[in-house]
C-alpha atoms as a PDB file:
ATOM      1  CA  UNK A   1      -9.342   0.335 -28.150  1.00  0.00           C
ATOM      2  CA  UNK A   2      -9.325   3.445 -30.243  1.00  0.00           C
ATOM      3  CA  UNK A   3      -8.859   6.652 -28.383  1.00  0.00           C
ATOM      4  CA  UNK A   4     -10.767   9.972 -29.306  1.00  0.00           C
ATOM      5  CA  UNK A   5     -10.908  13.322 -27.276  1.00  0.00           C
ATOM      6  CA  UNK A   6     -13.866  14.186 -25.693  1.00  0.00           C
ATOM      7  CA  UNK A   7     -15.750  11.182 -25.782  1.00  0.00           C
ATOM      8  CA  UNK A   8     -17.024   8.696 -22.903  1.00  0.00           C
ATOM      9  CA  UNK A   9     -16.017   5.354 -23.016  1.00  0.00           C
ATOM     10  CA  UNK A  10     -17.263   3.182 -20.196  1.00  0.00           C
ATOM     11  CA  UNK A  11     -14.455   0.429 -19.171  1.00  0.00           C
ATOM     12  CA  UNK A  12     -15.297  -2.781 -17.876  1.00  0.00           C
ATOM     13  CA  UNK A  13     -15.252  -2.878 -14.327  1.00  0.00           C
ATOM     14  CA  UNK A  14     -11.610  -4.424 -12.701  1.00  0.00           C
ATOM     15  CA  UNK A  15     -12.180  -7.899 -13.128  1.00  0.00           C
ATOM     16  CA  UNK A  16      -8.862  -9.197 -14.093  1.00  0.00           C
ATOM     17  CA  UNK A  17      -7.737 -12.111 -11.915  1.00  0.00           C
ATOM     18  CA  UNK A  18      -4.654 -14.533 -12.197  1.00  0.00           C
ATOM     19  CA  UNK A  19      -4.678 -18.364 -12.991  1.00  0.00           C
ATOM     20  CA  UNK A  20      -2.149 -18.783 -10.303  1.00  0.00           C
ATOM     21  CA  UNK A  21      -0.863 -17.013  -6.930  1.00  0.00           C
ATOM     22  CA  UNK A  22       2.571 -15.905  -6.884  1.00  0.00           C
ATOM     23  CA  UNK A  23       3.770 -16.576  -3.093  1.00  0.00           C
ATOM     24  CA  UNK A  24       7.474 -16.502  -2.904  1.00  0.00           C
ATOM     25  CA  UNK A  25       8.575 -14.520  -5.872  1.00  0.00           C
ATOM     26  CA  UNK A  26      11.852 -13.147  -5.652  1.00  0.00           C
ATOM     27  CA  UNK A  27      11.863  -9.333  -4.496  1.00  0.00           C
ATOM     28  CA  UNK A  28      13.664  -7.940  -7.498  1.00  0.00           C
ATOM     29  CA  UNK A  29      11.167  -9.669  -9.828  1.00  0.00           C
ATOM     30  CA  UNK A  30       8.159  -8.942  -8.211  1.00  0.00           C
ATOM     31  CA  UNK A  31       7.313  -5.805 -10.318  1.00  0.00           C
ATOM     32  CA  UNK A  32       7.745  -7.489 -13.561  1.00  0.00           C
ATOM     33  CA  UNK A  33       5.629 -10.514 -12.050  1.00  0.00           C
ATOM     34  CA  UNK A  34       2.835  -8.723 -10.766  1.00  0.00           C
ATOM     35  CA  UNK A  35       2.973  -6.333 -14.223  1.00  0.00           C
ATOM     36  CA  UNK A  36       2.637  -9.393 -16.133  1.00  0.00           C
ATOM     37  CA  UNK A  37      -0.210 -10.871 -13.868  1.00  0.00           C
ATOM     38  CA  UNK A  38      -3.024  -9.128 -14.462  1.00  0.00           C
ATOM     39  CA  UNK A  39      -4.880  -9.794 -17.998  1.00  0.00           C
ATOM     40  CA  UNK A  40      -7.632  -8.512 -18.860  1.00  0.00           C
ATOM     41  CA  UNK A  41     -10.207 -11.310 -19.774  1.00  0.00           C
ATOM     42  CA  UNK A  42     -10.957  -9.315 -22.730  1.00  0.00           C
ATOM     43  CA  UNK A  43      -7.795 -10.331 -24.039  1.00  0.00           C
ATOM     44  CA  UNK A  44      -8.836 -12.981 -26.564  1.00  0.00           C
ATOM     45  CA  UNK A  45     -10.470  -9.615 -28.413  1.00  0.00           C
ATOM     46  CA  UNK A  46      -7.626  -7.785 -28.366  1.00  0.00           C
ATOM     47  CA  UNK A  47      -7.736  -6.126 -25.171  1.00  0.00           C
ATOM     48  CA  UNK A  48      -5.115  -6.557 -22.328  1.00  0.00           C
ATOM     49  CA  UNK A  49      -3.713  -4.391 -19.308  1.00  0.00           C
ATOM     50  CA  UNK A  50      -0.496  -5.059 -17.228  1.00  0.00           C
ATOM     51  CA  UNK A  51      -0.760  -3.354 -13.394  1.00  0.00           C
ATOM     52  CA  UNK A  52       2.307  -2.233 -11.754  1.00  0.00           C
ATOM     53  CA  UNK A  53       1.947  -1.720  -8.076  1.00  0.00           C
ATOM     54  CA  UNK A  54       4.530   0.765  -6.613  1.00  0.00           C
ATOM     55  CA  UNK A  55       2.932   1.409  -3.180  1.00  0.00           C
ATOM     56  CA  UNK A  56       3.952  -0.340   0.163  1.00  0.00           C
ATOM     57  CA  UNK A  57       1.100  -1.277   1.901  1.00  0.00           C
ATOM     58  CA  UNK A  58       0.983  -4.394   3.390  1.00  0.00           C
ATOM     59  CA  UNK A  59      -2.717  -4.993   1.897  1.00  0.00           C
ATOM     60  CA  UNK A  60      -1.723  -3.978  -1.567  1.00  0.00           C
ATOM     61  CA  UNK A  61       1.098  -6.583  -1.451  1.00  0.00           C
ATOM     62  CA  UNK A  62      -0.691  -9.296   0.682  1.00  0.00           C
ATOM     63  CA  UNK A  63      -3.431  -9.273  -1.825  1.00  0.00           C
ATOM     64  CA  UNK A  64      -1.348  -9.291  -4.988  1.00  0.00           C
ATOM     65  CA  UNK A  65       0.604 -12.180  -3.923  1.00  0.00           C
ATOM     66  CA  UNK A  66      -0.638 -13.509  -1.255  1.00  0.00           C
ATOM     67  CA  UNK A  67       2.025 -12.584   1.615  1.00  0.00           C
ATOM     68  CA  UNK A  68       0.244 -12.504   4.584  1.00  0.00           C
ATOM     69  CA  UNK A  69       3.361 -12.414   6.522  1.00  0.00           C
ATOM     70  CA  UNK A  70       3.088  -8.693   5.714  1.00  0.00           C
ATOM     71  CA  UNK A  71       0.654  -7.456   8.666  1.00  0.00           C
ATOM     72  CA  UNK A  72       1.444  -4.140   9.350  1.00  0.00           C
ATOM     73  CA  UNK A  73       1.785  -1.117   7.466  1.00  0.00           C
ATOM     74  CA  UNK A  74       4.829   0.235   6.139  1.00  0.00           C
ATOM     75  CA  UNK A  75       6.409   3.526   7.095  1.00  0.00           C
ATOM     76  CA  UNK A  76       5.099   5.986   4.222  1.00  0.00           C
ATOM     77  CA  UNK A  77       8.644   6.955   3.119  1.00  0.00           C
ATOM     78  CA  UNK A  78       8.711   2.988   2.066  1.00  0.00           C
ATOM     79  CA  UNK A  79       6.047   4.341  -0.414  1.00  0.00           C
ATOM     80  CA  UNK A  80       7.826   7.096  -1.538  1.00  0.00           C
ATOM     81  CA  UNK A  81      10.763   5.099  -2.279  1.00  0.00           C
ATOM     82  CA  UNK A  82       8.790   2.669  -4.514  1.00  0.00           C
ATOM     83  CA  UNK A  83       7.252   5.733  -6.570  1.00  0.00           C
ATOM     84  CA  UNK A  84      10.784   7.560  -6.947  1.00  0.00           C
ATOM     85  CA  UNK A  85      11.831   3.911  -8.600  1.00  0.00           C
ATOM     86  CA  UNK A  86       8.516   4.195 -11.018  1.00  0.00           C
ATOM     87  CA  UNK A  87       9.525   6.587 -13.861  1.00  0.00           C
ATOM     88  CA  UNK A  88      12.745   4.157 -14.310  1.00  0.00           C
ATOM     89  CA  UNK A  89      10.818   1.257 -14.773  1.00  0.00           C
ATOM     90  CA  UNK A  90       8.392   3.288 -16.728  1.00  0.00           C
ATOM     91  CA  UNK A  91      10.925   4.460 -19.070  1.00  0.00           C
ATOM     92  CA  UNK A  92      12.499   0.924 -19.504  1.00  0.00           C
ATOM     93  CA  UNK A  93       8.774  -0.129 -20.186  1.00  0.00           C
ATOM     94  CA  UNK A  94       8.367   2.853 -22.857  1.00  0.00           C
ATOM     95  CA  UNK A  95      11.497   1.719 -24.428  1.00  0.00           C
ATOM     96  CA  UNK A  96      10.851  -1.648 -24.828  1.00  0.00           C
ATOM     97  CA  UNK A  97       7.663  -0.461 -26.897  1.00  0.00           C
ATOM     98  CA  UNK A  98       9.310   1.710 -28.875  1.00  0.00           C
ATOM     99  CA  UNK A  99      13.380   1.312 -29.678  1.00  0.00           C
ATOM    100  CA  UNK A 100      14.024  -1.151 -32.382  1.00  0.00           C
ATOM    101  CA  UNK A 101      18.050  -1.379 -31.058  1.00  0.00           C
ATOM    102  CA  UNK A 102      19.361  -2.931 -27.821  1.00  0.00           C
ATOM    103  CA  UNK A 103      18.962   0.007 -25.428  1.00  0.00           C
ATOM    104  CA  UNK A 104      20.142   0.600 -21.713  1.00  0.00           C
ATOM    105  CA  UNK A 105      18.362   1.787 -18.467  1.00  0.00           C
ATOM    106  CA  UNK A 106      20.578   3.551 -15.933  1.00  0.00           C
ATOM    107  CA  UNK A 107      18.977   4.724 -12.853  1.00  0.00           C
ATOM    108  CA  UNK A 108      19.135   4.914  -8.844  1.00  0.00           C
ATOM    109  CA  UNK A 109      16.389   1.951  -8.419  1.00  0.00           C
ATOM    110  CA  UNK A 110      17.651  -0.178 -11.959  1.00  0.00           C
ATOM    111  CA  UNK A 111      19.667  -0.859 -14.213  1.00  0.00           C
ATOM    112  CA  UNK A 112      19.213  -2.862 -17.125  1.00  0.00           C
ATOM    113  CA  UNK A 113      22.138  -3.506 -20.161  1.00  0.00           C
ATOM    114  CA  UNK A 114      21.054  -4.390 -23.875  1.00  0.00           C
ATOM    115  CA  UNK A 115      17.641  -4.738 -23.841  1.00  0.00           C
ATOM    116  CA  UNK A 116      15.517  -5.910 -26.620  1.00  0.00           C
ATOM    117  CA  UNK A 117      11.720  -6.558 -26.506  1.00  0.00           C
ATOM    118  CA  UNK A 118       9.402  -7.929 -29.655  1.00  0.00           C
ATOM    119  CA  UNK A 119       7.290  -7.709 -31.209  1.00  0.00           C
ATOM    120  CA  UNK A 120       6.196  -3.907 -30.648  1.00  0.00           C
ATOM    121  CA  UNK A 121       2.996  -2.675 -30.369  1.00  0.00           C
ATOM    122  CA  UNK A 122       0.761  -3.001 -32.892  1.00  0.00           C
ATOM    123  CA  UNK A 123       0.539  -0.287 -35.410  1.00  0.00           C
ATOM    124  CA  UNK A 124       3.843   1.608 -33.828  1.00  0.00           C
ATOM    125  CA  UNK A 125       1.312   3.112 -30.994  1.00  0.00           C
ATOM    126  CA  UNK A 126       1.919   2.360 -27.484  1.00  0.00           C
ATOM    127  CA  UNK A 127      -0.863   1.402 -24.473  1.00  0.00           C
ATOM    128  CA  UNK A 128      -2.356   3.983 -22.528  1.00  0.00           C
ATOM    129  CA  UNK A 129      -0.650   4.477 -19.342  1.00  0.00           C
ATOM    130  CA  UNK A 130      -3.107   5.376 -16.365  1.00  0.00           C
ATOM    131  CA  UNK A 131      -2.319   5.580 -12.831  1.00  0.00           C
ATOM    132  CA  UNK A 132      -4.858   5.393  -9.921  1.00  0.00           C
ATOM    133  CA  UNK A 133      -2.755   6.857  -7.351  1.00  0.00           C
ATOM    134  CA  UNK A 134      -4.139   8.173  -4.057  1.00  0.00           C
ATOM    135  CA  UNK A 135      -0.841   9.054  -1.850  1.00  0.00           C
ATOM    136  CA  UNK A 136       0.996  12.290  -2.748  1.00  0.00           C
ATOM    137  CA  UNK A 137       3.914  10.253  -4.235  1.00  0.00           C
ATOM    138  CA  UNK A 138       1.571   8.620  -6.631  1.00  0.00           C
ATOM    139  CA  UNK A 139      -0.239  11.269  -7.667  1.00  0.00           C
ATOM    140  CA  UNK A 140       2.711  13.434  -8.111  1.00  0.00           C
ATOM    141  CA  UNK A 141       4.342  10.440 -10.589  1.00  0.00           C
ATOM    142  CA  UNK A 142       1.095  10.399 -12.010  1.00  0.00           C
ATOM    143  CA  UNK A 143       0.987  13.827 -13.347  1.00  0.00           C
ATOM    144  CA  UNK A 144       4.466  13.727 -14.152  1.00  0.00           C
ATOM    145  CA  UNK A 145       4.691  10.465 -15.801  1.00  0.00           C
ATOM    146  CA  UNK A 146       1.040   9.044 -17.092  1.00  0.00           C
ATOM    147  CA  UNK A 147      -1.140   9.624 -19.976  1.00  0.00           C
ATOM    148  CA  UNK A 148      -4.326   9.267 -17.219  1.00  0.00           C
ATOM    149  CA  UNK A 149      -5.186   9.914 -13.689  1.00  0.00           C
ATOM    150  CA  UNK A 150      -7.956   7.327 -12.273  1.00  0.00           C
ATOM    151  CA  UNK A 151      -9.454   8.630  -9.252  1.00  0.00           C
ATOM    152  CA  UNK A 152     -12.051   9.129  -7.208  1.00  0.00           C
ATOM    153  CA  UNK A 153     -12.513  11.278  -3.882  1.00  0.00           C
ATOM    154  CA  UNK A 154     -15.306  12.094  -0.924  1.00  0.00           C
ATOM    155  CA  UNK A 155     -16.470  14.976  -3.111  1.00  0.00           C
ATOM    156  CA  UNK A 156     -16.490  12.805  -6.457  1.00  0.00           C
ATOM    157  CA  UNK A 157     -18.339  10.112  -4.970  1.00  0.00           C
ATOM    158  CA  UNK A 158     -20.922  12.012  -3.745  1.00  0.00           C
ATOM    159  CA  UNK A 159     -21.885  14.544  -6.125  1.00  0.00           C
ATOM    160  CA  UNK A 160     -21.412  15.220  -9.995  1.00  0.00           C
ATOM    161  CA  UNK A 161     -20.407  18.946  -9.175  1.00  0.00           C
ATOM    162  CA  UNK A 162     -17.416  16.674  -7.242  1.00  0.00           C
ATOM    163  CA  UNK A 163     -16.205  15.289 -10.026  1.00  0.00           C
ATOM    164  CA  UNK A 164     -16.242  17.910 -12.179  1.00  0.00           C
ATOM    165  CA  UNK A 165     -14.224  20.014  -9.100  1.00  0.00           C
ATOM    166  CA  UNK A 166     -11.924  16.780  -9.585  1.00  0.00           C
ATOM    167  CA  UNK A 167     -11.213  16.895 -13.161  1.00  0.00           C
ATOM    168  CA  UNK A 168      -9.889  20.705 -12.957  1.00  0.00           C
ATOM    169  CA  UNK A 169      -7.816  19.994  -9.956  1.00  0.00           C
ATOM    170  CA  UNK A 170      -5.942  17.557 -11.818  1.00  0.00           C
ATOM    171  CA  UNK A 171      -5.910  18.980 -15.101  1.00  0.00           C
ATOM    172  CA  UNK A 172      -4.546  22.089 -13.071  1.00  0.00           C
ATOM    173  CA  UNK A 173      -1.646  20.537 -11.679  1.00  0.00           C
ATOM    174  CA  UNK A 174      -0.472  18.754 -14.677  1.00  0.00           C
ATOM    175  CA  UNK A 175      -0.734  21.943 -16.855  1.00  0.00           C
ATOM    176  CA  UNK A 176       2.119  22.779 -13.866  1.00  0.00           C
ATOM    177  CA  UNK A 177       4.437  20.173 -15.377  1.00  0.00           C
ATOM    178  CA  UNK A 178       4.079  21.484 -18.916  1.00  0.00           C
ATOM    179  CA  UNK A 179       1.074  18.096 -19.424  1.00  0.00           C
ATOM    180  CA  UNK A 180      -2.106  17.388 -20.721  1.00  0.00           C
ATOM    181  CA  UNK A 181      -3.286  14.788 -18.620  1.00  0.00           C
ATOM    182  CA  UNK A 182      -6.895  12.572 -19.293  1.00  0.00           C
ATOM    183  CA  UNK A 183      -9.012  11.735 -16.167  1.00  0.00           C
ATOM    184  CA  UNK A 184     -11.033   8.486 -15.354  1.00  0.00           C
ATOM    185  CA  UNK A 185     -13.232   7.526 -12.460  1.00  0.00           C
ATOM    186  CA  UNK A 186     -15.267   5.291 -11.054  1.00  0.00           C
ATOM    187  CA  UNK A 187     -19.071   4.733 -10.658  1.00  0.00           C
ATOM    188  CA  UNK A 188     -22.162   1.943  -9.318  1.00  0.00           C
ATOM    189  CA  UNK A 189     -25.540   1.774 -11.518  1.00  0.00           C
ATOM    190  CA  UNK A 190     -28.407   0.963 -10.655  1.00  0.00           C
ATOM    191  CA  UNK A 191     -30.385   1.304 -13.612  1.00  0.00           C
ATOM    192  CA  UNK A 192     -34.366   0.447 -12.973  1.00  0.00           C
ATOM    193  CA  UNK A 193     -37.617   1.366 -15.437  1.00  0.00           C
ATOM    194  CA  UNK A 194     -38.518   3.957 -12.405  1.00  0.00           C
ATOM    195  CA  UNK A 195     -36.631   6.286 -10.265  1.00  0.00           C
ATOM    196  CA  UNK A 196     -38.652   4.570  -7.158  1.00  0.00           C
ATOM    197  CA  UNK A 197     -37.439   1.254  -7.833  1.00  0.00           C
ATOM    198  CA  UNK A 198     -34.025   2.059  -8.666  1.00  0.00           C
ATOM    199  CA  UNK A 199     -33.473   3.719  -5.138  1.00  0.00           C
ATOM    200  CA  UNK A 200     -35.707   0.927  -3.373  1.00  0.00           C
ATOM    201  CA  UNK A 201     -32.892  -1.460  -4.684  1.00  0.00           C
ATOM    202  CA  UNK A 202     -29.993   1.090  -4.165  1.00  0.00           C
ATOM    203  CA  UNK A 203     -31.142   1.254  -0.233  1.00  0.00           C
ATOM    204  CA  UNK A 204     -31.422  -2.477  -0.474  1.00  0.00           C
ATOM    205  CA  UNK A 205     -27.909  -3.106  -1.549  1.00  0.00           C
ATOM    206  CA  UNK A 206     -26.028  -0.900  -0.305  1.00  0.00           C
ATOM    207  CA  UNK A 207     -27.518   0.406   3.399  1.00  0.00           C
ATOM    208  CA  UNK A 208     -29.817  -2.586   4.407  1.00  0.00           C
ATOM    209  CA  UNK A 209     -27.791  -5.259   3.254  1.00  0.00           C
ATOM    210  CA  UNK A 210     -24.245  -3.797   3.343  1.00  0.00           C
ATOM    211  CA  UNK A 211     -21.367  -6.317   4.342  1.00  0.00           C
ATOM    212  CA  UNK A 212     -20.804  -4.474   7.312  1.00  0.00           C
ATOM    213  CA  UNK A 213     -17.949  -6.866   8.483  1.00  0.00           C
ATOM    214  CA  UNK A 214     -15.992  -5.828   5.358  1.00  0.00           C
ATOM    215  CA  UNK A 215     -16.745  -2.360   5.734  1.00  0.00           C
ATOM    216  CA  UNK A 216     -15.308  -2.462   9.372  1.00  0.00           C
ATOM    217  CA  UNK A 217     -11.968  -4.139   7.896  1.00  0.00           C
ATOM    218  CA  UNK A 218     -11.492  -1.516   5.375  1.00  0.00           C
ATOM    219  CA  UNK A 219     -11.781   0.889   7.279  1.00  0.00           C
ATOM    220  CA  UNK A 220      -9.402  -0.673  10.213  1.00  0.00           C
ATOM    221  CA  UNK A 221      -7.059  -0.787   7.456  1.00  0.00           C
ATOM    222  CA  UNK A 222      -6.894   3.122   7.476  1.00  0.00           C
ATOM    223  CA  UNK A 223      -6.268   3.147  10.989  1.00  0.00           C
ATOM    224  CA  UNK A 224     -10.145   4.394  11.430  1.00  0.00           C
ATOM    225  CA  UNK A 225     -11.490   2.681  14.400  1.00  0.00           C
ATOM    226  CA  UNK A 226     -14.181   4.264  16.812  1.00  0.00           C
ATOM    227  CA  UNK A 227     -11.263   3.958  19.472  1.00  0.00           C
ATOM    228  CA  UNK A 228      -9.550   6.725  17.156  1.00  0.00           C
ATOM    229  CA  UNK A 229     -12.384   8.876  15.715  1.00  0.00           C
ATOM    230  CA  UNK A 230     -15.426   8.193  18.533  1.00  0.00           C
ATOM    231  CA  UNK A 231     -18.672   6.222  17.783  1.00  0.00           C
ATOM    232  CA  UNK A 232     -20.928   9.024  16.636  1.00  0.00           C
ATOM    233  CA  UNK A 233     -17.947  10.200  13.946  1.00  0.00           C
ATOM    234  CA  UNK A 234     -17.243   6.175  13.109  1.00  0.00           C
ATOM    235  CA  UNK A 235     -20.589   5.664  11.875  1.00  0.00           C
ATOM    236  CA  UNK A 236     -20.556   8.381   9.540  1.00  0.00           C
ATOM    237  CA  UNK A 237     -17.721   6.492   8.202  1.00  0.00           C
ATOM    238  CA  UNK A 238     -19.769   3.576   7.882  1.00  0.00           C
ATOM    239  CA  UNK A 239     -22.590   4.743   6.218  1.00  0.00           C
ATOM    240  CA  UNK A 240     -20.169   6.749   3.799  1.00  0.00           C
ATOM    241  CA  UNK A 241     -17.950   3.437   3.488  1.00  0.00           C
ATOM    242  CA  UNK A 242     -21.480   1.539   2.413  1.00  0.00           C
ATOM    243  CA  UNK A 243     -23.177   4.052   0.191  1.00  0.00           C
ATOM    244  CA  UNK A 244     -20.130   5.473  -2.132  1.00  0.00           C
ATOM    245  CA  UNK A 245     -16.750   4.749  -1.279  1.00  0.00           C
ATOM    246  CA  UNK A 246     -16.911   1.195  -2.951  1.00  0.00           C
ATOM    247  CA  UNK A 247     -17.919   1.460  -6.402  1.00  0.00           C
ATOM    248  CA  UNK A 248     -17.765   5.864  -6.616  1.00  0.00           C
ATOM    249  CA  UNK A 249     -20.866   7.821  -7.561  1.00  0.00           C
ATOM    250  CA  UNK A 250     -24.167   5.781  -7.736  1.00  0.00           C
ATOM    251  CA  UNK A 251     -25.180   6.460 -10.397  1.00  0.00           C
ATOM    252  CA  UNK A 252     -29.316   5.519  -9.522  1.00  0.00           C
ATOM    253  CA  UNK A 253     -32.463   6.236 -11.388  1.00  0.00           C
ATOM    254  CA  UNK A 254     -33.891   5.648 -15.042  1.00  0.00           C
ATOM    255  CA  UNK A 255     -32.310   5.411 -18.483  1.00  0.00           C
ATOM    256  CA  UNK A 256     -32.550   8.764 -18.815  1.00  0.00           C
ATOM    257  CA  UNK A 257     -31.703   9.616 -15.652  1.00  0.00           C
ATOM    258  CA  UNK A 258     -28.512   7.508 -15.787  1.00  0.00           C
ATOM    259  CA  UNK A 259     -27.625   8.597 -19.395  1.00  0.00           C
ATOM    260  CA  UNK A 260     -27.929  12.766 -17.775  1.00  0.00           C
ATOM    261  CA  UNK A 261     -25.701  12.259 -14.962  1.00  0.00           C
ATOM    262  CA  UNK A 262     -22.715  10.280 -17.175  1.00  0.00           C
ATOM    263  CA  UNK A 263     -22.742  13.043 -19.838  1.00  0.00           C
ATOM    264  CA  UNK A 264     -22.704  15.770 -16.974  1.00  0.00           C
ATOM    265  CA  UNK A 265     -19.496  14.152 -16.044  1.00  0.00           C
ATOM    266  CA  UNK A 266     -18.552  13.720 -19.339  1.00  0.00           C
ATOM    267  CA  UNK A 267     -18.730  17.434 -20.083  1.00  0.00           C
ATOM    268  CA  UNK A 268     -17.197  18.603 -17.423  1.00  0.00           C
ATOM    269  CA  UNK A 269     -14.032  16.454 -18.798  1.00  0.00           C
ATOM    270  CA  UNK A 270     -13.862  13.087 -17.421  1.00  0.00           C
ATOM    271  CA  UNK A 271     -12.770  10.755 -20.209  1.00  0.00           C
ATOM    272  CA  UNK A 272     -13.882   7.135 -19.173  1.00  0.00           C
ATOM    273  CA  UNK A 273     -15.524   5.467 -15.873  1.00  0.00           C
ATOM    274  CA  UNK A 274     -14.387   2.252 -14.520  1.00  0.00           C
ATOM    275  CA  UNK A 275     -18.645   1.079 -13.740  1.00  0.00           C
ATOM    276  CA  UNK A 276     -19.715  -1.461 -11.587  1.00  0.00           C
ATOM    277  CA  UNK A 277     -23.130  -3.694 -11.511  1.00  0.00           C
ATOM    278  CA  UNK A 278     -24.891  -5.489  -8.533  1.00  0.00           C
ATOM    279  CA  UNK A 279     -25.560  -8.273 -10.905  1.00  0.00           C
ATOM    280  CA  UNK A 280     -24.076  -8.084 -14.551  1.00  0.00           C
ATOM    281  CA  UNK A 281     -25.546 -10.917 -15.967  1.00  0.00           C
ATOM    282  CA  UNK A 282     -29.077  -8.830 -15.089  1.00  0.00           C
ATOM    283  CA  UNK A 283     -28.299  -5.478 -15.615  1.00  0.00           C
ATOM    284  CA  UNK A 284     -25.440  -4.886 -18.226  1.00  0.00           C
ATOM    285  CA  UNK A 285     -27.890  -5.814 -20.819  1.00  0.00           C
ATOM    286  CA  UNK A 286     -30.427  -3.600 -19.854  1.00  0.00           C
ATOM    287  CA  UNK A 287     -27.643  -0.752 -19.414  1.00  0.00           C
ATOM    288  CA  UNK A 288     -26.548  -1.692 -22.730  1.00  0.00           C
ATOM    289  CA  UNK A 289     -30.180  -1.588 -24.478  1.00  0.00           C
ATOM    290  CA  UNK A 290     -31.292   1.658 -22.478  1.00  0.00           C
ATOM    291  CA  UNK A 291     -28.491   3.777 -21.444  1.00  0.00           C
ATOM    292  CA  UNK A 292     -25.557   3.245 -24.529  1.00  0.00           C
ATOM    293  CA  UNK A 293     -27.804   4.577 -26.960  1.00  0.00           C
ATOM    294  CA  UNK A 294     -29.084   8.027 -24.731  1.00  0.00           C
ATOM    295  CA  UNK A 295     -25.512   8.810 -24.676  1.00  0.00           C
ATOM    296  CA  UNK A 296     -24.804   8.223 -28.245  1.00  0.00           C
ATOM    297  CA  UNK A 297     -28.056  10.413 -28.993  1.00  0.00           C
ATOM    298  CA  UNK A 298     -26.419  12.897 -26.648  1.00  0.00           C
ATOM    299  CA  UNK A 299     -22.789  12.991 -28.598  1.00  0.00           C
ATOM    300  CA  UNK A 300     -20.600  11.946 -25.518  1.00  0.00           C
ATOM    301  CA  UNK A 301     -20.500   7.775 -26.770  1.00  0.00           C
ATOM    302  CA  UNK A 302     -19.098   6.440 -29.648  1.00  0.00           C
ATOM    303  CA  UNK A 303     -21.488   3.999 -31.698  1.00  0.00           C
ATOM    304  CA  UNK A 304     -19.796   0.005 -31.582  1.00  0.00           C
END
């Protein structure tokens, strides 16, 4: 995947799964495990990701490999610790793309003697490293350590000026640490002929429809009950939870419309969007037909 600067690449949606669940693998190979676990199924064209998780939630870890004996959460300065040991396996990582000589890794989380990895990268160029963070540890090793910040907030989920708010924050605060840092984020299309039947289905989806039992869960999971926030402020949550917080900005309407709103967003500096369909055997093609070719008209899209 060939990188360029200001230019809008949508990335498939996160659909990378596993052949096989990893119950009882041993705690000090668990990174490498779960790094090595997720492949892209674009991979027979080239294309593959590894994920690191370095956060200690028991749902994070529960649903990566299956350890359900993790209910409850874990004090946040558990997730500290696992970011502070992040740049060390990072740099062990980097090295293993790049030195062509046995190399060592000494640091307070690992160590690792006379290590060799091959082949290299292709072409002597190393992956892109993104991190989707949201805790202050992660987005702190983010800016420190990554190449790209994937995120997505209230304010960017809701409105394009939101994102673009977004982009500057970051970019802000890794211009702090002496970096250049590219943002990605995350958005829901509903792409329709007219701007009537786009938000018809939208509503449908998303309000009338919504899996509300899921909804409830995820939000339980952040401690947000109607026992701690009251009813009236709980189903604000809901609605919010329902409408955005999912799949990011929706982006609704016609090809045009659609097309507008992704180069806004472009221009104000996000790189790439993570975009998610209702139905992608449907719609992707008619996203691909319409919408690709408005925003290579519009200079924000690459031709393929």
């Amino acid at each position: 995947m060939t990188r360029k600067k200001g230019r809008l690449r949508n990335l498939p949606n996160k659909l990378s799964k596993t052949e096989e669940t990893m119950p009882e693998t041993p705690a000090r190979h668990r990174p490498a495990a779960h790094c090595h676990a997720c492949t892209d199924p674009l991979a027979h064209a080239g294309i593959s990701r590894r994920g690191l998780i370095t956060g200690g939630a028991a749902l994070a870890a529960s649903l990566s490999f299956g350890r359900h004996a993790l209910a409850q959460p874990k004090p946040h300065r558990i997730d500290v610790h696992h970011h502070l040991s992040a740049p060390t396996w990072l740099d062990a990582v980097k090295g293993a793309w790049s030195e062509c000589e046995e190399f060592d890794v000494v640091g307070r989380f690992l160590t690792l003697r006379k290590v060799r990895a091959f082949p290299k990268p292709f072409g002597g160029t190393r992956p892109i490293v993104m991190n989707a963070a949201s805790s202050v540890a992660g987005q702190d090793f983010a800016l420190r350590n990554c190449d790209a910040f994937f995120t997505a907030t209230a304010g960017s989920r809701t409105s394009l000026e939101g994102n673009a708010r977004r982009v500057e924050e970051i970019k802000g605060k890794a211009r702090a640490f002496g970096r250049d840092i590219e943002v990605y984020t995350v958005g829901q299309v509903i792409c329709r002929p007219s701007q009537q039947e786009a938000e018809d289905y939208y509503r449908h989806v998303n309000i009338e429809h919504a899996d509300w039992d899921a909804i409830d869960g995820m939000l339980a999971n952040k401690s947000i009950t109607p026992q701690t926030i009251g009813d009236q402020e709980y189903e604000k949550k809901r609605r919010y939870f329902a409408a955005n917080a999912i799949g990011g900005y929706p982006f609704v309407g016609t090809p045009d419309r659609v097309a507008e709103e992704l180069a806004i967003i472009s221009q104000a500096g996000v790189r790439g969007i993570g975009l998610s369909f209702v139905n992608y055997l449907a719609e992707v093609p008619y996203f691909c037909d319409e919408v690709l070719p408005r925003l290579q008209r519009a200079g924000v899209r690459m031709a393929h």
